[in-house]
N, C-alpha and C. Protein backbone atom coordinates (compact mmCIF):
# COMPACT_ATOMS: atom_id res chain seq x y z
N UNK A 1 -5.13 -2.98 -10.79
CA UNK A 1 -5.28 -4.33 -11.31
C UNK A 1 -6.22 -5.10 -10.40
N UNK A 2 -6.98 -6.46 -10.95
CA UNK A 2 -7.92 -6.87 -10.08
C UNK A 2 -8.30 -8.03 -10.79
N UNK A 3 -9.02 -9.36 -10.01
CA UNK A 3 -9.64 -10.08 -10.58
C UNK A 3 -10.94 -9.72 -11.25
N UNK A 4 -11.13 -8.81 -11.18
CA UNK A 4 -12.57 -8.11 -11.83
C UNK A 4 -12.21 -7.20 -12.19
N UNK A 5 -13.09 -5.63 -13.02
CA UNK A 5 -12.67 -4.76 -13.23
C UNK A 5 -13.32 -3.80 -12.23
N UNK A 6 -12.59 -4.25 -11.14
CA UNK A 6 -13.56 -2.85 -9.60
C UNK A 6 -13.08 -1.41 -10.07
N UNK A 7 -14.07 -0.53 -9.91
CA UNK A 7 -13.94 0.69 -9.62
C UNK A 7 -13.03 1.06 -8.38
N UNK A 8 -12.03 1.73 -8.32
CA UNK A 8 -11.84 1.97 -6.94
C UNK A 8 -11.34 3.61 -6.86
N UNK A 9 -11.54 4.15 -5.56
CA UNK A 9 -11.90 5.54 -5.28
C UNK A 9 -10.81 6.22 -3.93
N UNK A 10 -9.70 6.95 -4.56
CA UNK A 10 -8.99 7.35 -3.21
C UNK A 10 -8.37 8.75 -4.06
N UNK A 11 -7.92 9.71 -2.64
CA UNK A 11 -8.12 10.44 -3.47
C UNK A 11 -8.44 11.43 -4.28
N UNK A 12 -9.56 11.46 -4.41
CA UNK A 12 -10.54 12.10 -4.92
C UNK A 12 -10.34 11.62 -6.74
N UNK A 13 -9.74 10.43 -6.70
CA UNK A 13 -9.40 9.47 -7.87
C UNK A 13 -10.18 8.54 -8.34
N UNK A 14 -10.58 8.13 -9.30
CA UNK A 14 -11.65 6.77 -9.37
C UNK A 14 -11.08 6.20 -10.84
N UNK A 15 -10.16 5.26 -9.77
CA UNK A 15 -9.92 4.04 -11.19
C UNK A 15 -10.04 2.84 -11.60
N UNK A 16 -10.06 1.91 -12.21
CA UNK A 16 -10.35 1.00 -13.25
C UNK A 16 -9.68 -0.12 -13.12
N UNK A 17 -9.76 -1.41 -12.72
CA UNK A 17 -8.89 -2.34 -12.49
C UNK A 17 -8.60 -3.32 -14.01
N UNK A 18 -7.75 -2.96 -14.62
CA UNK A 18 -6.85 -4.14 -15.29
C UNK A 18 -7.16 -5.34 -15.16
N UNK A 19 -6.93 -6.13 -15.83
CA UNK A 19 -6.48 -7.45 -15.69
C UNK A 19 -5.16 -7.87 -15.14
N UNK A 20 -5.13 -8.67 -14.17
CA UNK A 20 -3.78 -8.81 -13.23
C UNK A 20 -2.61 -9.51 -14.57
N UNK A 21 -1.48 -9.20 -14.15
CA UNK A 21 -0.53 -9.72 -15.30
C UNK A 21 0.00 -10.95 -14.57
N UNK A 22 0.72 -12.25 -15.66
CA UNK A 22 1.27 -13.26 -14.74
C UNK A 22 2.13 -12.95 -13.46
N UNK A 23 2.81 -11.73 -13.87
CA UNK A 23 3.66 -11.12 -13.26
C UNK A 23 3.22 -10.95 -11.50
N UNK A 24 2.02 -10.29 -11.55
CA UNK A 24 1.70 -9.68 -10.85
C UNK A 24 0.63 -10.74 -9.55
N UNK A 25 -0.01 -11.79 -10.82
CA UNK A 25 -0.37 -13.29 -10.01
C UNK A 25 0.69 -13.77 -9.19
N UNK A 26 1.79 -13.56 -9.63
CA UNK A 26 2.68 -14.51 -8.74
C UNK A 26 3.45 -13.72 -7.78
N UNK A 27 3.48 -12.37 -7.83
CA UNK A 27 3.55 -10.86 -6.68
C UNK A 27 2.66 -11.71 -5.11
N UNK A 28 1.36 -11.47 -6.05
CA UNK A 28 0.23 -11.87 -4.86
C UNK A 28 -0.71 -13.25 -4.60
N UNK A 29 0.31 -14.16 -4.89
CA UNK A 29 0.56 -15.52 -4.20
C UNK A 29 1.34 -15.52 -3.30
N UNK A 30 2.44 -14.42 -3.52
CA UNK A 30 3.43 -13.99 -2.70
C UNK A 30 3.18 -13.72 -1.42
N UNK A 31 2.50 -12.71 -1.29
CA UNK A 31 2.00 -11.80 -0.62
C UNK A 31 0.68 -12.46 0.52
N UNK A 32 -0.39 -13.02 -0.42
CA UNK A 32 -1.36 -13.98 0.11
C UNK A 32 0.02 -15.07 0.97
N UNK A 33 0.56 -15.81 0.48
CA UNK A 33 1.47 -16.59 1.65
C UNK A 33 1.76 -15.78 3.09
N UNK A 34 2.43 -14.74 2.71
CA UNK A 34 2.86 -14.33 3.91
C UNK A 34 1.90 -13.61 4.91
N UNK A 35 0.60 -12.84 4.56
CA UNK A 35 -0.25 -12.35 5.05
C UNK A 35 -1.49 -13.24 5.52
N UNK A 36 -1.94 -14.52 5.24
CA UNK A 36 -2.76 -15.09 5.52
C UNK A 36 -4.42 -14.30 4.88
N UNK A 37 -4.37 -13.14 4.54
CA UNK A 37 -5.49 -12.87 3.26
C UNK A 37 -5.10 -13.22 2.21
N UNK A 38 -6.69 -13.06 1.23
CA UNK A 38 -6.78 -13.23 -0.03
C UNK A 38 -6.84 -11.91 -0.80
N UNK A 39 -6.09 -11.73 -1.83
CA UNK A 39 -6.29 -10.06 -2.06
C UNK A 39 -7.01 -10.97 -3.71
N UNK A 40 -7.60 -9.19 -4.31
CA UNK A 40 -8.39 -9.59 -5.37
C UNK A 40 -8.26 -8.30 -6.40
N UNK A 41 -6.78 -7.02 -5.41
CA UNK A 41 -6.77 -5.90 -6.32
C UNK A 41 -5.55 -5.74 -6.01
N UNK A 42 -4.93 -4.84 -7.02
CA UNK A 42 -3.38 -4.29 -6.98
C UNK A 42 -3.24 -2.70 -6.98
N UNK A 43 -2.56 -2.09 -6.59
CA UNK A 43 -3.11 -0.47 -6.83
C UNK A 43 -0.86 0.06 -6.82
N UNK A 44 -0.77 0.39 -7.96
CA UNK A 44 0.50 0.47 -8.54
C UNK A 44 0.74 2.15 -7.87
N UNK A 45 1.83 2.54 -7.31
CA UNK A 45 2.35 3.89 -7.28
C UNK A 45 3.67 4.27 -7.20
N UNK A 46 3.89 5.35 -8.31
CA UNK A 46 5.21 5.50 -8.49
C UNK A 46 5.86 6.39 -8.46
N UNK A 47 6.61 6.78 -7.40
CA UNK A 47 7.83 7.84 -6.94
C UNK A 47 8.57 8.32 -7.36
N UNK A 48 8.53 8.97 -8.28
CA UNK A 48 9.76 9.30 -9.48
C UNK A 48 11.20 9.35 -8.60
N UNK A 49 11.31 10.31 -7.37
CA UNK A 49 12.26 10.62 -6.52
C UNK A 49 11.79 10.59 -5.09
N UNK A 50 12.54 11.46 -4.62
CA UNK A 50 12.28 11.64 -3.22
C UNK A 50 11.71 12.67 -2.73
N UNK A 51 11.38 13.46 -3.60
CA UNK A 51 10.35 14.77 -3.18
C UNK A 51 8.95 14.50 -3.44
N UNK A 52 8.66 13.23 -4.17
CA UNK A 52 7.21 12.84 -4.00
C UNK A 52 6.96 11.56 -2.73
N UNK A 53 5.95 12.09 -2.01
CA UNK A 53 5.38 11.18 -0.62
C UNK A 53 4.05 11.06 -0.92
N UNK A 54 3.77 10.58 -0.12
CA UNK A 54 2.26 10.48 0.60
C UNK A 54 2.09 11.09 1.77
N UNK A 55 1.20 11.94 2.30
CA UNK A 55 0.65 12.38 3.06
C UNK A 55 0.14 11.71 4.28
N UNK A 56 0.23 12.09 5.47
CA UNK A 56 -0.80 10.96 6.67
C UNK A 56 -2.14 10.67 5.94
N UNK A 57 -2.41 9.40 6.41
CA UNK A 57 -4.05 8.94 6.23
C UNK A 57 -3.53 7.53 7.18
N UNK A 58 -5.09 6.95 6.62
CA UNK A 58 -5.52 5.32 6.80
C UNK A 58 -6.27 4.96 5.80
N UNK A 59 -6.02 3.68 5.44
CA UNK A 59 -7.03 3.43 4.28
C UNK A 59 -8.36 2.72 4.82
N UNK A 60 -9.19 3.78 4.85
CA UNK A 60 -11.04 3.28 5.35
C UNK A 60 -11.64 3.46 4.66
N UNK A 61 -11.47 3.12 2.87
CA UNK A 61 -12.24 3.94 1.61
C UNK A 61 -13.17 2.67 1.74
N UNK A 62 -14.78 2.42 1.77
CA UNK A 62 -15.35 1.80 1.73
C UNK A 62 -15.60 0.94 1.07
N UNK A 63 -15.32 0.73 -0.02
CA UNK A 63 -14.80 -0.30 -1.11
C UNK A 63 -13.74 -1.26 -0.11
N UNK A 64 -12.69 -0.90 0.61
CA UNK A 64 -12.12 -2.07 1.52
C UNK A 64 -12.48 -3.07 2.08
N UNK A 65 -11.98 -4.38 2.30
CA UNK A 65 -12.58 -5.40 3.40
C UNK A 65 -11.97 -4.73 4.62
N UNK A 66 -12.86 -4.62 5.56
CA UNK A 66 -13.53 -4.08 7.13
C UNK A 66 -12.04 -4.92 8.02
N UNK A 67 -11.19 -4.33 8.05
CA UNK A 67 -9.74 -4.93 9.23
C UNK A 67 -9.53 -5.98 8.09
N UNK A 68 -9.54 -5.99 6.58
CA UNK A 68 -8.46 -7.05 5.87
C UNK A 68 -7.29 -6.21 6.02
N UNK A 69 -6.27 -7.44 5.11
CA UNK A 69 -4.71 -6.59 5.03
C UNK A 69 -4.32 -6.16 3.85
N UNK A 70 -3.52 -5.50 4.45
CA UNK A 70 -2.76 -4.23 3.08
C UNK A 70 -1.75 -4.57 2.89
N UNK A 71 -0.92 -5.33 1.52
CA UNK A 71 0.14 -5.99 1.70
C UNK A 71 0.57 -4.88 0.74
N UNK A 72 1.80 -4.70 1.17
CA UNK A 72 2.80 -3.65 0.36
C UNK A 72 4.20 -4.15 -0.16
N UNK A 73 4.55 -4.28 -1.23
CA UNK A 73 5.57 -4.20 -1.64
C UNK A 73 6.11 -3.33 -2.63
N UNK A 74 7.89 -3.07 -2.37
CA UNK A 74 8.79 -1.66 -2.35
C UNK A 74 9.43 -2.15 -3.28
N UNK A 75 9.67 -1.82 -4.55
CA UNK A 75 10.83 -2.15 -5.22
C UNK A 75 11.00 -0.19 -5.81
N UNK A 76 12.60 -0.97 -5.95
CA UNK A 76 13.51 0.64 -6.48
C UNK A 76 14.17 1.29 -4.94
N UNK A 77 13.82 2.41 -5.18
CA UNK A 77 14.98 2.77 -4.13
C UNK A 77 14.47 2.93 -2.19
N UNK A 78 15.14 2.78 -1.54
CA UNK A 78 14.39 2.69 -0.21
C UNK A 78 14.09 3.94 0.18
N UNK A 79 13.21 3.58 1.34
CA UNK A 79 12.14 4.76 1.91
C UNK A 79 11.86 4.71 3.33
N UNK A 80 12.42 5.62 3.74
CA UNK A 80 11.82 5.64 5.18
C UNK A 80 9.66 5.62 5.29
N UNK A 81 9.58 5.13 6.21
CA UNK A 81 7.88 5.12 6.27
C UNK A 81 7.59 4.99 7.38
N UNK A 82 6.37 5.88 7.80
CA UNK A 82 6.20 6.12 9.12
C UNK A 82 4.45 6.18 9.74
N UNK A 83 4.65 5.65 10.60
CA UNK A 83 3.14 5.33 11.42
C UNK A 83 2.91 6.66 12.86
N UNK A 84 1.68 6.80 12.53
CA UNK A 84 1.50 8.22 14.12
C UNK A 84 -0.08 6.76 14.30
N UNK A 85 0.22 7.13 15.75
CA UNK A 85 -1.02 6.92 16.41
C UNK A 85 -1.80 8.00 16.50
N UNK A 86 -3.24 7.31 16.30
CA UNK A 86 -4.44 8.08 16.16
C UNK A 86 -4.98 9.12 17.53
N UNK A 87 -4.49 8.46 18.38
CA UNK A 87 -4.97 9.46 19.83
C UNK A 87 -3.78 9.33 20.31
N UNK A 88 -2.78 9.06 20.76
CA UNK A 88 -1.76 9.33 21.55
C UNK A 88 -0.77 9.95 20.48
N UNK A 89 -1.00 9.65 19.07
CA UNK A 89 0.19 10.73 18.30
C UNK A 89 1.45 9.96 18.32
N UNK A 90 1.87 9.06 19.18
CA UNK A 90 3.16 8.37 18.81
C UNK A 90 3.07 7.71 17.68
N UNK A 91 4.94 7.90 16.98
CA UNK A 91 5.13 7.63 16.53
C UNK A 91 6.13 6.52 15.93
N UNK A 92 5.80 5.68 15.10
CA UNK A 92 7.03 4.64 15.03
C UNK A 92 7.06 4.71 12.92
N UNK A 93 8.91 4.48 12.93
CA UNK A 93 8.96 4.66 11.29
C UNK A 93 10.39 3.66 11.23
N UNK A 94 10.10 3.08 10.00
CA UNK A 94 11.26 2.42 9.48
C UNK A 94 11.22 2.34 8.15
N UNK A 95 12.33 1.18 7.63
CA UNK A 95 12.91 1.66 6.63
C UNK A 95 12.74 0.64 5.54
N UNK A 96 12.08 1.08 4.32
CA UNK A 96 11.58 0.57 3.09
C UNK A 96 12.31 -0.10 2.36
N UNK A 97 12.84 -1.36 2.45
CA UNK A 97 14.26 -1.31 1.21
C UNK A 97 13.82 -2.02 0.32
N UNK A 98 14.04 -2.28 -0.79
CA UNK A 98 14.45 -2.94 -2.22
C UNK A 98 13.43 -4.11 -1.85
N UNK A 99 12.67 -4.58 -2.48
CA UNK A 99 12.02 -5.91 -2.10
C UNK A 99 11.60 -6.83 -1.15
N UNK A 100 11.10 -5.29 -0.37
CA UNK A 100 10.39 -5.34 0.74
C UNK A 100 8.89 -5.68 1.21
N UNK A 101 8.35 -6.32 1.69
CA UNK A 101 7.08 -6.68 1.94
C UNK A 101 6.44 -6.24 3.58
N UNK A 102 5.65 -5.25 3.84
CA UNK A 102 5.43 -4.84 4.98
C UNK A 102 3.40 -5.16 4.58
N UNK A 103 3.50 -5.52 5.29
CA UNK A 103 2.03 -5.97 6.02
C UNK A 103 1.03 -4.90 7.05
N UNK A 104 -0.03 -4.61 6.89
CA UNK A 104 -0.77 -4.01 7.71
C UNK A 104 -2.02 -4.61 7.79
N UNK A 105 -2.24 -5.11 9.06
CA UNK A 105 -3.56 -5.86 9.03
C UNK A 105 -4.37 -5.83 10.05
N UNK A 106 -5.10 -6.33 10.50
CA UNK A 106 -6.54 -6.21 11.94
C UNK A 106 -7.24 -4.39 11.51
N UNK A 107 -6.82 -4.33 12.83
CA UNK A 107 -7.07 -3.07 13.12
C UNK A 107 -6.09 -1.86 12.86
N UNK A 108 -4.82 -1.93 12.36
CA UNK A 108 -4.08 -1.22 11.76
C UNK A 108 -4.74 0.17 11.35
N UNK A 109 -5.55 0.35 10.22
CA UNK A 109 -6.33 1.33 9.63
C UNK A 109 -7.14 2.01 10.96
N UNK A 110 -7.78 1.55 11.73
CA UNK A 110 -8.12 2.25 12.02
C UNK A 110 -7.67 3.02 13.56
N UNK A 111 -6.41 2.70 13.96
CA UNK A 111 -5.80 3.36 14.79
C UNK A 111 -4.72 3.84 14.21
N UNK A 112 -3.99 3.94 13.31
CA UNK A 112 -3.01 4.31 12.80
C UNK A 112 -3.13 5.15 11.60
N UNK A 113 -2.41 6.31 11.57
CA UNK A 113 -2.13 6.82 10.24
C UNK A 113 -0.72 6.37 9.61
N UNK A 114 -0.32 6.35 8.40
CA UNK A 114 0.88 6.51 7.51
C UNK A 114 1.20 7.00 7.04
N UNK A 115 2.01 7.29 6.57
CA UNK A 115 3.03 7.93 5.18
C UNK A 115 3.96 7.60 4.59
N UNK A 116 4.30 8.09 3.42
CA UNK A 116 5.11 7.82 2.94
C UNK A 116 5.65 9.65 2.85
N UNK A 117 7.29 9.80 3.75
CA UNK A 117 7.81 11.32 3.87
C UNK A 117 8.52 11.93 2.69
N UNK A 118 8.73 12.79 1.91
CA UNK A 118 9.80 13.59 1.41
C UNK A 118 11.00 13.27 1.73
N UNK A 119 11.85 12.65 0.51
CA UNK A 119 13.26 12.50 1.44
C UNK A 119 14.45 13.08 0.46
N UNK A 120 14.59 14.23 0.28
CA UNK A 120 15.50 14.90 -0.33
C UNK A 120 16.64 14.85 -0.92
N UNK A 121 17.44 13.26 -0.26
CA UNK A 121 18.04 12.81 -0.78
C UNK A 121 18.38 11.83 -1.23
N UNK A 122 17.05 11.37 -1.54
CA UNK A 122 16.59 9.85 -2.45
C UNK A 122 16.36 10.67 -4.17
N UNK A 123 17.32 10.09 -5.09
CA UNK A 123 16.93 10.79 -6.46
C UNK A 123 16.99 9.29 -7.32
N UNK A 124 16.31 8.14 -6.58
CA UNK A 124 16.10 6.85 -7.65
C UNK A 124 14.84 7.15 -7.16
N UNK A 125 13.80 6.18 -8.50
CA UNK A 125 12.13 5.43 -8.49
C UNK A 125 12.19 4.68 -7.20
N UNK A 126 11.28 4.69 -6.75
CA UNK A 126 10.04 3.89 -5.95
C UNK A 126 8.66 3.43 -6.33
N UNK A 127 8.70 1.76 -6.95
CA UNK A 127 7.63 1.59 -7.50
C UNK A 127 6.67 0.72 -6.13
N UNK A 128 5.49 1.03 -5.83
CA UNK A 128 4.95 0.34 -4.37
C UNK A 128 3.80 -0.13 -5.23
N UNK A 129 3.65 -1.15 -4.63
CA UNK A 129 2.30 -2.42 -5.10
C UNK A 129 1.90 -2.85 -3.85
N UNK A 130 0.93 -2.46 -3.56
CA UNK A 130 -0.59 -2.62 -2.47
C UNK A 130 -1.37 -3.21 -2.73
N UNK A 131 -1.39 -4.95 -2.63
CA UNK A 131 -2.48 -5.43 -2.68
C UNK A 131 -3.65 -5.25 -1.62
N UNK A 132 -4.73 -5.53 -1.92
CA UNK A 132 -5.81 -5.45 -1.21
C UNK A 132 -7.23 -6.17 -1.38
N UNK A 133 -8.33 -6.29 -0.69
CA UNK A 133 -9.26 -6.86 -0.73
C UNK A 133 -10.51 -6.08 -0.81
N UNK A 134 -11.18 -5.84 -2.50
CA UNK A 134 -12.24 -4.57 -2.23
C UNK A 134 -13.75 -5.78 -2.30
N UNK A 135 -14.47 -5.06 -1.07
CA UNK A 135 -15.97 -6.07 -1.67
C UNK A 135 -16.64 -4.57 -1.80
N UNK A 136 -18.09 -5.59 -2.47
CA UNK A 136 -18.73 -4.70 -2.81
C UNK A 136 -20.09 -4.63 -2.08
């Protein structure tokens, strides 16, 4: 979703931004409050259970604003989620719950990887909404 219709590319994915729903305007008024950015895209993903994750990364897809923030919010069932540092490898992880809003911003991306882990005994949805800021 987006105030425009941006292309966006992760992945090896390239999709199509929507028109934002009222719904989803007032998500990321939300979100813009608590983060101090302006986001201008939404990028929806959904966990059927707990055997689907995400893999380590960072998000540096060039379409991004350069150290904007990545506002995340968790609805459905909770999730552990976890950060490795980029050269020292430590790690720090906590815990995703129900209408949760976790923030990643400055330099985040580019010293840090994430994930989202496999958790075997999570068998509810996880719907996550990532706003973000793509220029062009």
């Amino acid at each position: 979703y987006g105030t425009e219709p941006f292309e966006y590319t992760y992945s090896n994915t390239t999709k199509l931004a929507l028109p934002f729903t009222p719904q989803l305007l007032a998500l990321k008024d939300c979100c813009e409050l608590h983060s101090g950015e302006t986001f201008n895209s939404c990028l929806l993903n959904l966990y059927h259970n707990g055997d689907e994750g995400m893999a380590w990364h960072s998000d540096g897809e060039k379409d991004l604003k350069k150290n904007g923030a990545i506002a995340s919010l968790t609805f459905g069932a909770e999730r552990k989620f976890a950060f490795k540092h980029k050269e020292t490898k430590q790690t720090v992880s906590l815990i995703l719950e129900n209408g949760s809003l976790l923030v990643m911003k400055d330099e985040t991306q580019q010293h840090w990887l994430h994930r989202l882990p496999p958790t075997k005994t999570v068998n509810k949805p996880r719907i996550n909404l990532t706003f973000r800021t793509i220029v062009r």
